[in-house]
N, C-alpha and C. Protein backbone atom coordinates (compact mmCIF):
# COMPACT_ATOMS: atom_id res chain seq x y z
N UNK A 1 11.86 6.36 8.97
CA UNK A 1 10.75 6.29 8.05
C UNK A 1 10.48 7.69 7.54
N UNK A 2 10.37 7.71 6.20
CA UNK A 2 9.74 9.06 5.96
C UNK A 2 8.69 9.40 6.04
N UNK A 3 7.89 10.90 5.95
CA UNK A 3 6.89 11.12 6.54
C UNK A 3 6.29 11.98 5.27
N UNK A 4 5.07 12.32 5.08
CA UNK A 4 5.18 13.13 3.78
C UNK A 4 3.29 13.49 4.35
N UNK A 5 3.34 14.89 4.76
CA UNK A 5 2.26 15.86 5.36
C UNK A 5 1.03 15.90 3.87
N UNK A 6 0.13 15.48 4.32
CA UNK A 6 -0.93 15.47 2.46
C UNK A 6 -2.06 16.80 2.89
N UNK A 7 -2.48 17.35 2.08
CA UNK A 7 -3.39 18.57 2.23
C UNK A 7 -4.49 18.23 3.09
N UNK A 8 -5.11 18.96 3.45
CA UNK A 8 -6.71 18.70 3.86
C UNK A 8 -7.86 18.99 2.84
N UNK A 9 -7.22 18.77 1.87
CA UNK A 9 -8.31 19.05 0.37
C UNK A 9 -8.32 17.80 -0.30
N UNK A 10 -7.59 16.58 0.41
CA UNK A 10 -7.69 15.31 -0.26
C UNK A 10 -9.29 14.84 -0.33
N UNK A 11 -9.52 14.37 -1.31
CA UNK A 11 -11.26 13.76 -0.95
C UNK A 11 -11.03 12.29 -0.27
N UNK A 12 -10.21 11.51 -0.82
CA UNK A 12 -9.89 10.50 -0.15
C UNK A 12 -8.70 10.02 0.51
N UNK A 13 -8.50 8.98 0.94
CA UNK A 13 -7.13 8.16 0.94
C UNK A 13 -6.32 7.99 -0.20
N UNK A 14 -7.19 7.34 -1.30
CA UNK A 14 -6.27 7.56 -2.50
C UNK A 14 -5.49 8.49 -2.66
N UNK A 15 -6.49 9.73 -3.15
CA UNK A 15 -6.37 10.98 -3.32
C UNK A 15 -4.69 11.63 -2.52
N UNK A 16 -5.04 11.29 -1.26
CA UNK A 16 -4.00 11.64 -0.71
C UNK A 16 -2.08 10.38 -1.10
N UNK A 17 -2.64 9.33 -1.08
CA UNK A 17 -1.40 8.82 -1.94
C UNK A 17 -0.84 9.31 -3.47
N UNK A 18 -1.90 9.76 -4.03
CA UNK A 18 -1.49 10.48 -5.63
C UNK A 18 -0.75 12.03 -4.96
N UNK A 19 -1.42 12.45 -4.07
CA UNK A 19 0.00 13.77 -3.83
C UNK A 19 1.08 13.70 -3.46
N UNK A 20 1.17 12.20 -2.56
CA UNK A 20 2.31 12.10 -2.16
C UNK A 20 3.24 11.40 -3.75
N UNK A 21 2.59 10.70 -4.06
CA UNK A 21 3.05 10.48 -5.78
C UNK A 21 3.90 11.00 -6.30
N UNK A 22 3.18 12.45 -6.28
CA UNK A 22 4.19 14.10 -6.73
C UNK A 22 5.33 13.97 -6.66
N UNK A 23 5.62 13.88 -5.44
CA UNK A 23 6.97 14.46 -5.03
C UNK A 23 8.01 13.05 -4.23
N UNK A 24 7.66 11.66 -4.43
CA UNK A 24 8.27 10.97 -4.07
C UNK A 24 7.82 9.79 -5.43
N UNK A 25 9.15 9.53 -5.97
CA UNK A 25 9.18 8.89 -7.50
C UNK A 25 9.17 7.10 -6.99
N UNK A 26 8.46 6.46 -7.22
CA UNK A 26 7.95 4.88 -7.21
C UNK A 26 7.79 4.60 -8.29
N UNK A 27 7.38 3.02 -8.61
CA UNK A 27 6.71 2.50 -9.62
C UNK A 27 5.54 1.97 -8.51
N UNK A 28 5.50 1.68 -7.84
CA UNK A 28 4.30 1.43 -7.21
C UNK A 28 4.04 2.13 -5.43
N UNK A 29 2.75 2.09 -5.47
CA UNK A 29 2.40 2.88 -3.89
C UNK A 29 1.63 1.77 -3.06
N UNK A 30 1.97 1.77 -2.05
CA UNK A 30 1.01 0.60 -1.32
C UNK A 30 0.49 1.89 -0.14
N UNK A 31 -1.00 1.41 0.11
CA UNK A 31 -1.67 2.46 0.94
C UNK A 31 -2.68 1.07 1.34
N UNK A 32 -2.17 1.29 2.82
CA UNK A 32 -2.92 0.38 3.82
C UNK A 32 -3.61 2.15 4.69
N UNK A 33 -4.97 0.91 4.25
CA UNK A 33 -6.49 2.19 5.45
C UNK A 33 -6.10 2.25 6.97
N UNK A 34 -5.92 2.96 7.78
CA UNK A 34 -6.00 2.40 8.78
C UNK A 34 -7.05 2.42 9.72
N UNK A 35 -8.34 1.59 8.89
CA UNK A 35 -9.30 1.03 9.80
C UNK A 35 -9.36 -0.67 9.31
N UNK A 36 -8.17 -0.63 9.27
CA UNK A 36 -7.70 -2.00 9.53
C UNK A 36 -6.74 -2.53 9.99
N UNK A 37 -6.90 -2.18 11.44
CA UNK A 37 -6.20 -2.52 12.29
C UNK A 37 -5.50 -4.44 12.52
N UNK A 38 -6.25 -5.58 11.97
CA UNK A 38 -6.27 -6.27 11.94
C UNK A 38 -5.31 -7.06 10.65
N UNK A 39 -5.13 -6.28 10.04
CA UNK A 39 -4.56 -6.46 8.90
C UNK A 39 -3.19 -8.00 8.78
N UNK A 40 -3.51 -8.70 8.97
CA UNK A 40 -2.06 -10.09 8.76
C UNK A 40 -1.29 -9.47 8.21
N UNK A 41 -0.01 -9.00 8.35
CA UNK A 41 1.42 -8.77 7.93
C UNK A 41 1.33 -9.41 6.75
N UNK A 42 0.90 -11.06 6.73
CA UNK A 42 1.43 -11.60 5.28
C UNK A 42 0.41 -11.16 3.74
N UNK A 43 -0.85 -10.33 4.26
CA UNK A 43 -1.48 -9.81 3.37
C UNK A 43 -0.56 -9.11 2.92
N UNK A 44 -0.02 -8.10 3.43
CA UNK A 44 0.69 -6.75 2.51
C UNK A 44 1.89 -7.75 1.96
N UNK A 45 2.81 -8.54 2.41
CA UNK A 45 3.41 -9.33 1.64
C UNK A 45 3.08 -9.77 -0.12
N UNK A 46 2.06 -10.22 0.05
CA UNK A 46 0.95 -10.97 -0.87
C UNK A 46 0.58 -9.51 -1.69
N UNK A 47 0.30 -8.36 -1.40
CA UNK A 47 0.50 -7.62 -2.29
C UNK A 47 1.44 -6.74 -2.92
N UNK A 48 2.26 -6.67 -2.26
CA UNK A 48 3.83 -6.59 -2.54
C UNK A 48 4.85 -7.59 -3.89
N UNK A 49 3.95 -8.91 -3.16
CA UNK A 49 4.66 -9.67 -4.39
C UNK A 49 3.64 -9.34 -5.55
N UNK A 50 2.54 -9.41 -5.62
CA UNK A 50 1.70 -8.71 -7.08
C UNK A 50 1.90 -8.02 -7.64
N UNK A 51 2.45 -6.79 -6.78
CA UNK A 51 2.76 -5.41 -7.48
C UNK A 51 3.87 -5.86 -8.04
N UNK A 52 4.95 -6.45 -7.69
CA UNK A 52 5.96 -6.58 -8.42
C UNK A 52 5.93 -7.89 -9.54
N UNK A 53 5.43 -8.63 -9.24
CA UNK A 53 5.25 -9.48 -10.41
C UNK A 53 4.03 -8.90 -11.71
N UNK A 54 3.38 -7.83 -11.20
CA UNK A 54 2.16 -7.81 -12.37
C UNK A 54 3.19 -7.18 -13.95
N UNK A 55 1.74 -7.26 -14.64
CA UNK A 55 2.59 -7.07 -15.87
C UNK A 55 2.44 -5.53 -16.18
N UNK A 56 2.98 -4.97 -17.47
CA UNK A 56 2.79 -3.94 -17.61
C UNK A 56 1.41 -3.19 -17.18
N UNK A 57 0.46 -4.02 -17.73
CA UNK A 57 -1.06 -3.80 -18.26
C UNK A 57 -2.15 -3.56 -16.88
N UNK A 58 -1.09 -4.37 -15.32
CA UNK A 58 -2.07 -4.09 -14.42
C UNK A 58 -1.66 -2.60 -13.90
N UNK A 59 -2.72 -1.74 -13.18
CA UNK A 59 -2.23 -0.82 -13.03
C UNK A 59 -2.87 -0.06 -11.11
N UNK A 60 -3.56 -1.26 -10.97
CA UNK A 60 -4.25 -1.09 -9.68
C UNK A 60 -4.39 -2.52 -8.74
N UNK A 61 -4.28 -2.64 -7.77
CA UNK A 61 -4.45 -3.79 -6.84
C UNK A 61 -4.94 -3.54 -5.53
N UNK A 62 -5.77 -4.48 -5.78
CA UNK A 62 -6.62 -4.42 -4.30
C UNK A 62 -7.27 -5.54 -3.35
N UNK A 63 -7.10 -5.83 -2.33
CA UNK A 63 -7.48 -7.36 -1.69
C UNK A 63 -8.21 -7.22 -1.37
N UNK A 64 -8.78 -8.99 -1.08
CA UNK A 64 -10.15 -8.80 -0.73
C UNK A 64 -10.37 -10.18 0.01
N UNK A 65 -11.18 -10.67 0.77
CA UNK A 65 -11.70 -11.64 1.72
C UNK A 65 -12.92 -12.61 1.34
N UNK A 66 -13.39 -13.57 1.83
CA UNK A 66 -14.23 -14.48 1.88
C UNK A 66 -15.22 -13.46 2.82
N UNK A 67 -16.49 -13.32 3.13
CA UNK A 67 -17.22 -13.27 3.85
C UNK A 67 -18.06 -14.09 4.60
N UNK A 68 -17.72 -14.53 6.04
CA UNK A 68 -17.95 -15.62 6.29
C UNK A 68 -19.48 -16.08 7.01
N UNK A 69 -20.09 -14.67 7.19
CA UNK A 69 -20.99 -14.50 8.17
C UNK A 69 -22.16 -13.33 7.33
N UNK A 70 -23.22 -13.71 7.59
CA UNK A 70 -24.28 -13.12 7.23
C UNK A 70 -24.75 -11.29 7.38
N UNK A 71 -23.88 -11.29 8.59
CA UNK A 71 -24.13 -10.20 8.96
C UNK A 71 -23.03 -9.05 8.40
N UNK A 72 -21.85 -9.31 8.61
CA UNK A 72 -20.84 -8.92 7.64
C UNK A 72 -20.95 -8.69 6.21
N UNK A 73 -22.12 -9.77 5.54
CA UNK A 73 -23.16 -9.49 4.19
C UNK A 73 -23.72 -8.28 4.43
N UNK A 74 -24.81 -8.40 5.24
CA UNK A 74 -25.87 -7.39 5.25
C UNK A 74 -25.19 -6.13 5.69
N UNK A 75 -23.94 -5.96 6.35
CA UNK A 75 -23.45 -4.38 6.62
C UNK A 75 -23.02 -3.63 5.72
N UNK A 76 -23.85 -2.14 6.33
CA UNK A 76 -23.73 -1.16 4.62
C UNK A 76 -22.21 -0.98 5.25
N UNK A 77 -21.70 -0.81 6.69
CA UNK A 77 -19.80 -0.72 6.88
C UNK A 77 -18.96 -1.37 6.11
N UNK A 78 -19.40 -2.96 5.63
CA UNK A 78 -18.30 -4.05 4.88
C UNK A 78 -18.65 -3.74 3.19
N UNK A 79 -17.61 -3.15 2.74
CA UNK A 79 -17.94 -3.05 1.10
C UNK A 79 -18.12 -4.97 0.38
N UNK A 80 -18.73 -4.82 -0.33
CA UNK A 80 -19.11 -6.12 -1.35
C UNK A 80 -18.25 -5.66 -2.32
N UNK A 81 -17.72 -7.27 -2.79
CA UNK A 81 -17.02 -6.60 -4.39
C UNK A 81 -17.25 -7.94 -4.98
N UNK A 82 -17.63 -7.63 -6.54
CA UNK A 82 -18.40 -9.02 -7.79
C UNK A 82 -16.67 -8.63 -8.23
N UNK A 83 -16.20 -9.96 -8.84
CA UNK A 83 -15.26 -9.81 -9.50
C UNK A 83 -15.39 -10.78 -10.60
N UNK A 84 -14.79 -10.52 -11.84
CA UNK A 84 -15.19 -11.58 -13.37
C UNK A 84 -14.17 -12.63 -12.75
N UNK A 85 -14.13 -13.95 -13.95
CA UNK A 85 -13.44 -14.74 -13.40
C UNK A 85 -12.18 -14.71 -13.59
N UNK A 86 -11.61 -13.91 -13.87
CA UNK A 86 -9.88 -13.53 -13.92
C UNK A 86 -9.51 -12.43 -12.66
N UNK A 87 -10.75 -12.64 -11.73
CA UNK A 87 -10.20 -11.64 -10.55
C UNK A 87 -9.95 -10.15 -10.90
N UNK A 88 -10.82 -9.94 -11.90
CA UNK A 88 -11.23 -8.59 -12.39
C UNK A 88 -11.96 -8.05 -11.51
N UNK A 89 -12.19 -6.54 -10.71
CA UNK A 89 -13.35 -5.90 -9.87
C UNK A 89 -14.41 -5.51 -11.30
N UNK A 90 -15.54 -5.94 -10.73
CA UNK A 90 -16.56 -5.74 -11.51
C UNK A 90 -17.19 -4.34 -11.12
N UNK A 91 -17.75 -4.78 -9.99
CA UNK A 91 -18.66 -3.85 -8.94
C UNK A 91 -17.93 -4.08 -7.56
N UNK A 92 -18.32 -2.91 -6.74
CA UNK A 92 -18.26 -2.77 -5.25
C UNK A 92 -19.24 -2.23 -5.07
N UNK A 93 -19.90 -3.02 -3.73
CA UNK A 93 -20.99 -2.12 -3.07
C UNK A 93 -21.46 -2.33 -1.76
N UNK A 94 -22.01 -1.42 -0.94
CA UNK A 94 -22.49 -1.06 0.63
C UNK A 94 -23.51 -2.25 0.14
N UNK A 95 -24.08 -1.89 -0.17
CA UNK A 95 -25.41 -3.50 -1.06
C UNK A 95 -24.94 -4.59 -0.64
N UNK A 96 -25.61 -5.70 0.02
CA UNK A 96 -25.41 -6.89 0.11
C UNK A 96 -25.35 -7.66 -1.67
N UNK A 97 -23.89 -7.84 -1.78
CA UNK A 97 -23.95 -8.19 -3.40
C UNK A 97 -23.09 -9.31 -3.42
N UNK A 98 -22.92 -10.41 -4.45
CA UNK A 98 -24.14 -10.88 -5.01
C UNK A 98 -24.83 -11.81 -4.42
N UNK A 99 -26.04 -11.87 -4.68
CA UNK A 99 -27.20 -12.49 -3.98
C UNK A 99 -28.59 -13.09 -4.75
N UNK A 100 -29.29 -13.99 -4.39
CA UNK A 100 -30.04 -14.57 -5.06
C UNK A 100 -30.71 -14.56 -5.57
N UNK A 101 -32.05 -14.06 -6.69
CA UNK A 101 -33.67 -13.73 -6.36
C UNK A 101 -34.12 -13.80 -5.18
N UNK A 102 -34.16 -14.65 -4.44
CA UNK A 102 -34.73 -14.50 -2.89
C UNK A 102 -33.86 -13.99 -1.78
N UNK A 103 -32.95 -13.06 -2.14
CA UNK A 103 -31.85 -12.20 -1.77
C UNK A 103 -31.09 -13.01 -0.60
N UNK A 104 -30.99 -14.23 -0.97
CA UNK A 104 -30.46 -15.09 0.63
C UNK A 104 -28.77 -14.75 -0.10
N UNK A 105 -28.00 -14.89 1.41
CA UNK A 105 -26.19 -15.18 1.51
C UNK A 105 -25.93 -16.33 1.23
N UNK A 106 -25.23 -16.69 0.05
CA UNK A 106 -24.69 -18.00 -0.59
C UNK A 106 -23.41 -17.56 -0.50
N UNK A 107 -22.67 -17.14 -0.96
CA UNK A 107 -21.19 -16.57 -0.45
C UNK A 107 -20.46 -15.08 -1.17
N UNK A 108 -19.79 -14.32 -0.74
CA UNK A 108 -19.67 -12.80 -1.00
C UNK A 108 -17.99 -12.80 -0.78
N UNK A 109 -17.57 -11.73 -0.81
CA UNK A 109 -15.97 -10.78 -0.39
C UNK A 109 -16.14 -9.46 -0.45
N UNK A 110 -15.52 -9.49 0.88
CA UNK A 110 -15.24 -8.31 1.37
C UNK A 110 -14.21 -7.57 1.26
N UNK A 111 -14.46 -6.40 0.55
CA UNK A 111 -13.03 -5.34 0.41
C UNK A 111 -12.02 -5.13 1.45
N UNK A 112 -10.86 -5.18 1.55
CA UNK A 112 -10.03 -4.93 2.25
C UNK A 112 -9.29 -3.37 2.16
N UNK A 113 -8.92 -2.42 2.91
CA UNK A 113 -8.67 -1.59 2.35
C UNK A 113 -6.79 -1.69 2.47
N UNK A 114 -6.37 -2.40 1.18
CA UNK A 114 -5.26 -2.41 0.93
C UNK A 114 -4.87 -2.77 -0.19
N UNK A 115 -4.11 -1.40 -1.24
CA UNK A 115 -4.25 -1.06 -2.46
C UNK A 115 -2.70 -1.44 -2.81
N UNK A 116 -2.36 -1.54 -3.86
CA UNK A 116 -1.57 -1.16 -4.63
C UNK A 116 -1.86 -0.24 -5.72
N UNK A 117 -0.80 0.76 -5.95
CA UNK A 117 -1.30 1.57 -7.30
C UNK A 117 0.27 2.16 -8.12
N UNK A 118 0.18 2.16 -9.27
CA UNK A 118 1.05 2.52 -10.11
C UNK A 118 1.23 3.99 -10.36
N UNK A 119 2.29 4.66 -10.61
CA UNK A 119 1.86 5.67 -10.34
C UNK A 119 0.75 6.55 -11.42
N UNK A 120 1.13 5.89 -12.74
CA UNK A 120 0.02 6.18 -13.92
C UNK A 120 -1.40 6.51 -13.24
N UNK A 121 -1.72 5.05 -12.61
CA UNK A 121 -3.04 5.24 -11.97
C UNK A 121 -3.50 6.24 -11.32
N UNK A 122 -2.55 6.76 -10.30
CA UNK A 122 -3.03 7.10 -9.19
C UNK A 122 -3.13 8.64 -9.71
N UNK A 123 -2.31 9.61 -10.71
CA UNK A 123 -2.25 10.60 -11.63
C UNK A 123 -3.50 10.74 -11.82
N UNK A 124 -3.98 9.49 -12.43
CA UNK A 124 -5.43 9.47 -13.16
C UNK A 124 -6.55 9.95 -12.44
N UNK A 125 -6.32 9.23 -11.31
CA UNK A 125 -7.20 8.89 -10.33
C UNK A 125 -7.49 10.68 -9.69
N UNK A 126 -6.16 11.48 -9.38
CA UNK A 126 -6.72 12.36 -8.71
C UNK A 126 -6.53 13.61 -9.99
N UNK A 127 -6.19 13.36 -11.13
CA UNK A 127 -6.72 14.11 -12.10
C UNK A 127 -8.23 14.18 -12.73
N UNK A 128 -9.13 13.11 -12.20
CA UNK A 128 -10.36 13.94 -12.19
C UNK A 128 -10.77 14.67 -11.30
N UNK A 129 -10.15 15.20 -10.34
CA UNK A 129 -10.69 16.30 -9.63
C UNK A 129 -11.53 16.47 -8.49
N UNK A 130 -12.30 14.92 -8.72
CA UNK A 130 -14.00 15.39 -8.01
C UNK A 130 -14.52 13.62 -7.76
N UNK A 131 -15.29 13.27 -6.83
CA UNK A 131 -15.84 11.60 -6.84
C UNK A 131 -16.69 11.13 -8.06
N UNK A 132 -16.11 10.17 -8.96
CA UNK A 132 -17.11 9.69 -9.75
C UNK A 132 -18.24 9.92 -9.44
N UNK A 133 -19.57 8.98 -10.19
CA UNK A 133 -21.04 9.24 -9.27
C UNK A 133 -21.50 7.57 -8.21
N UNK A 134 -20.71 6.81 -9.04
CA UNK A 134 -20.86 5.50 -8.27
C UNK A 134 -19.72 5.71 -7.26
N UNK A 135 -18.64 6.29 -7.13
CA UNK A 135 -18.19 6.27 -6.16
C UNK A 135 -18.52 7.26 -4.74
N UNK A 136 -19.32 8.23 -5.39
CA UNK A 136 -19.82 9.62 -4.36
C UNK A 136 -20.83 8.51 -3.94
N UNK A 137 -21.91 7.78 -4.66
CA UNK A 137 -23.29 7.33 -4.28
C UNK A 137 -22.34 6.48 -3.36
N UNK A 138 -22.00 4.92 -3.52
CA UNK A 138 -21.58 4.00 -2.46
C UNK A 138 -20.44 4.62 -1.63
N UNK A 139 -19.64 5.11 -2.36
CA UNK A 139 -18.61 6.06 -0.72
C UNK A 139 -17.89 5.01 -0.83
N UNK A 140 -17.35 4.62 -1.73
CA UNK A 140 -16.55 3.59 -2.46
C UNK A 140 -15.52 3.94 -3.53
N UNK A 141 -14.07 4.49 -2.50
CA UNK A 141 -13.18 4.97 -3.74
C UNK A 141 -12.22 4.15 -4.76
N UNK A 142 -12.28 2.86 -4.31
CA UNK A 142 -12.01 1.78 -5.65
C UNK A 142 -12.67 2.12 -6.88
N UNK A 143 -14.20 2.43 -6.63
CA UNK A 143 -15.39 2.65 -7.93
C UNK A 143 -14.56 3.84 -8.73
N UNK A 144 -14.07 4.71 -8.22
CA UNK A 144 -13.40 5.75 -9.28
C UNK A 144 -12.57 5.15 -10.64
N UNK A 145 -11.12 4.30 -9.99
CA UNK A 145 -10.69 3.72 -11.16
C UNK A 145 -12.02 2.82 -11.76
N UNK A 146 -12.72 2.16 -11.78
CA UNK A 146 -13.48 1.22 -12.51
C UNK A 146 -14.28 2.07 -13.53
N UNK A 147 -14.46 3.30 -12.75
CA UNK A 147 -15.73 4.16 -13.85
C UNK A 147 -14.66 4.81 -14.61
N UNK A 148 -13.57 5.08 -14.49
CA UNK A 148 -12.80 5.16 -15.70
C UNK A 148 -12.44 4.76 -16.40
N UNK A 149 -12.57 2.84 -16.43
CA UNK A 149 -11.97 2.15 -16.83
C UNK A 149 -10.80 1.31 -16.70
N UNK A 150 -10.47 1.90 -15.79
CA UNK A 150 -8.95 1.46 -15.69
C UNK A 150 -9.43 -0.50 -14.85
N UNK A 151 -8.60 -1.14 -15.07
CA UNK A 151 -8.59 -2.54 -14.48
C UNK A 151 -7.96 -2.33 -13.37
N UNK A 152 -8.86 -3.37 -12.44
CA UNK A 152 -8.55 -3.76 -10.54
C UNK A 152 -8.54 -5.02 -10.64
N UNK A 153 -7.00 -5.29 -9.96
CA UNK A 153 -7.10 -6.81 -10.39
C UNK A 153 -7.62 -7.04 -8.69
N UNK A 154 -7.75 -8.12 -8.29
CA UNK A 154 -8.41 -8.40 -7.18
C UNK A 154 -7.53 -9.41 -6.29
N UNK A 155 -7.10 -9.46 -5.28
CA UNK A 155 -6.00 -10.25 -4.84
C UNK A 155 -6.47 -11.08 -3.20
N UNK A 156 -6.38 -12.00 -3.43
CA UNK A 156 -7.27 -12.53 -2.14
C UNK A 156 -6.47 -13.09 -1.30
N UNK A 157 -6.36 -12.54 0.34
CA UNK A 157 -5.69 -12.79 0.94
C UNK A 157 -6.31 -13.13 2.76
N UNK A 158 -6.17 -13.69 3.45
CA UNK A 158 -6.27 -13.82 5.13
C UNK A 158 -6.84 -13.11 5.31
N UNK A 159 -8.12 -12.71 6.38
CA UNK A 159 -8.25 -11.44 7.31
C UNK A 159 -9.29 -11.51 8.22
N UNK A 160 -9.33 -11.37 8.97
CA UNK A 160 -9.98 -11.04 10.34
C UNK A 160 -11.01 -10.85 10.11
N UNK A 161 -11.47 -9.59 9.08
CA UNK A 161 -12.42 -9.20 8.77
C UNK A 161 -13.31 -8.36 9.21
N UNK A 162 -12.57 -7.49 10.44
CA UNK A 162 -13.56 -6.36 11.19
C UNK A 162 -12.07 -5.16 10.70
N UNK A 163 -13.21 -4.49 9.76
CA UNK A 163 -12.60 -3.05 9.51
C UNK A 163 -13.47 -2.16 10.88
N UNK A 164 -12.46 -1.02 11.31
CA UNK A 164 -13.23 -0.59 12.50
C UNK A 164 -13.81 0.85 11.44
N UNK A 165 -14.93 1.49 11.56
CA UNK A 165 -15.70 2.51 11.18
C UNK A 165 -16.62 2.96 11.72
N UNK A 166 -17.39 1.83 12.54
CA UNK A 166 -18.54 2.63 13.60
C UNK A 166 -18.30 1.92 15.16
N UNK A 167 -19.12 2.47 15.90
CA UNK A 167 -18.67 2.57 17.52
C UNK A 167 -18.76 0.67 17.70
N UNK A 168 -19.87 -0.24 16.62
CA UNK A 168 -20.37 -1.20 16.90
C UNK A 168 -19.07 -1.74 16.04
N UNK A 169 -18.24 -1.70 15.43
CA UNK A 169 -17.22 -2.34 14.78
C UNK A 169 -16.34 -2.14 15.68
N UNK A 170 -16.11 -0.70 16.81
CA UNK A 170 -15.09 -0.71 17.39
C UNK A 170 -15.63 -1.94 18.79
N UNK A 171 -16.71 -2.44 18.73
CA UNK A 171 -17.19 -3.19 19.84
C UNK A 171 -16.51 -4.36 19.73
N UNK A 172 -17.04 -4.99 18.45
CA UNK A 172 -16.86 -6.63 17.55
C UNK A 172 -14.78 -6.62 17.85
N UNK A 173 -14.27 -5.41 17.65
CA UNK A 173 -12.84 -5.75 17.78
C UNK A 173 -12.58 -5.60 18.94
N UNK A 174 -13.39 -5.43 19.85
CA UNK A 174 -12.85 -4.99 21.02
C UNK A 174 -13.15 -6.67 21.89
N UNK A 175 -14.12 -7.37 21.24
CA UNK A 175 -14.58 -8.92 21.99
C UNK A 175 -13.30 -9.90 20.99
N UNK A 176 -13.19 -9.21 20.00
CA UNK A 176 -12.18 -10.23 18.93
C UNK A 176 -11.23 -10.21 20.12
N UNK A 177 -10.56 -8.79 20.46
CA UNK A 177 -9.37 -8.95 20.98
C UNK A 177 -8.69 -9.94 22.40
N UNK A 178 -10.64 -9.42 22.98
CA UNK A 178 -10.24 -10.08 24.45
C UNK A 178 -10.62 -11.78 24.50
N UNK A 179 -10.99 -12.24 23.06
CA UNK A 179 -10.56 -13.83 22.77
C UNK A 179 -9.42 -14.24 22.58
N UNK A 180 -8.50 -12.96 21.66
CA UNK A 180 -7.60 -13.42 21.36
C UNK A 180 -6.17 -12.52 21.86
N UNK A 181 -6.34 -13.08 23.67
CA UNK A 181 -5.31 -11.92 23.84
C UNK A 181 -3.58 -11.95 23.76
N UNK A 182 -3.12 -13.08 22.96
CA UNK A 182 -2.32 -13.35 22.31
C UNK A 182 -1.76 -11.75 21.53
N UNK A 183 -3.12 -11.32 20.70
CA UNK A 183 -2.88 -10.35 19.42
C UNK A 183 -2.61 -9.19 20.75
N UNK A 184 -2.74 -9.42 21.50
CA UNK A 184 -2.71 -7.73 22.40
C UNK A 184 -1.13 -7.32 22.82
């Protein structure tokens, strides 16, 4: 496997796939987070075949989940994402989104952190330099391409649904596991 060392001046994950960009020639980059440990094999499949089937015009991909549980709503840890009805990303947000006038959970998705990106994009992406302002405010680096414009198509796939990020996420995977000690 190759290995490719990224600065410590990356602001993000992205960020750090657009350097590796540089110097290793693709038409597409797949960058799995790894605080998703949980990740189904056949997700990255599922975006693998997107990236290669999309058309010229898509230039970013990103999956995303059902949210099945209330609380997984209400966590500022699980990003929210509104998508139009062609599986366009609208919005992402720490915000319990979308939700009712009487702000109750009727049903949501949860970001997955597993991208596809072209390399056009990803140029783009770390040629502005610096975090959008919706992406500095939510801490949400999908929001960068969107405030540029660029289209996220949205790709919905399997998942577990515990990204690990705080000590209480590393808890929830730690009771997932010892249900399911099959995965161990």
């Amino acid at each position: 496997m190759r290995v490719v060392m990224t600065s410590d001046q990356c602001l993000t994950g992205t960020d750090r796939v657009a350097e590796v960009s540089k110097s290793l020639d693709a038409k597409w980059y797949i960058n799995v987070q790894g605080d998703e440990p949980f990740l189904n094999p056949q997700s990255l499949q599922t975006i693998i075949a997107a990236a290669r089937g999309a058309t010229s015009t898509v230039q970013v991909i990103n999956a995303f989940s059902s949210i099945t549980n209330e609380d997984d709503f209400r966590s500022v840890t699980v990003p929210k994402m509104v998508c139009d009805i062609n599986n366009r990303l609208v919005y992402a947000s720490r915000a319990a989104i979308p939700t009712t006038k009487s702000l109750q959970f009727v049903h949501a998705r949860r970001q997955i952190g597993l991208y596809a990106f072209s390399k056009d994009a990803l140029h783009r992406f770390a040629k502005y330099g610096k975090k959008t302002p919706l992406e500095e405010l939510e801490d949400i680096e999908i929001l960068r391409f969107v405030e540029m414009g660029l289209e996220v198509v949205m790709i919905e796939v399997n998942s577990v649904g515990i990204a690990i990020d705080t000590p209480q996420d590393l808890a929830r995977a730690t009771q997932y596991l010892e249900a399911h000690p099959e995965l161990i």
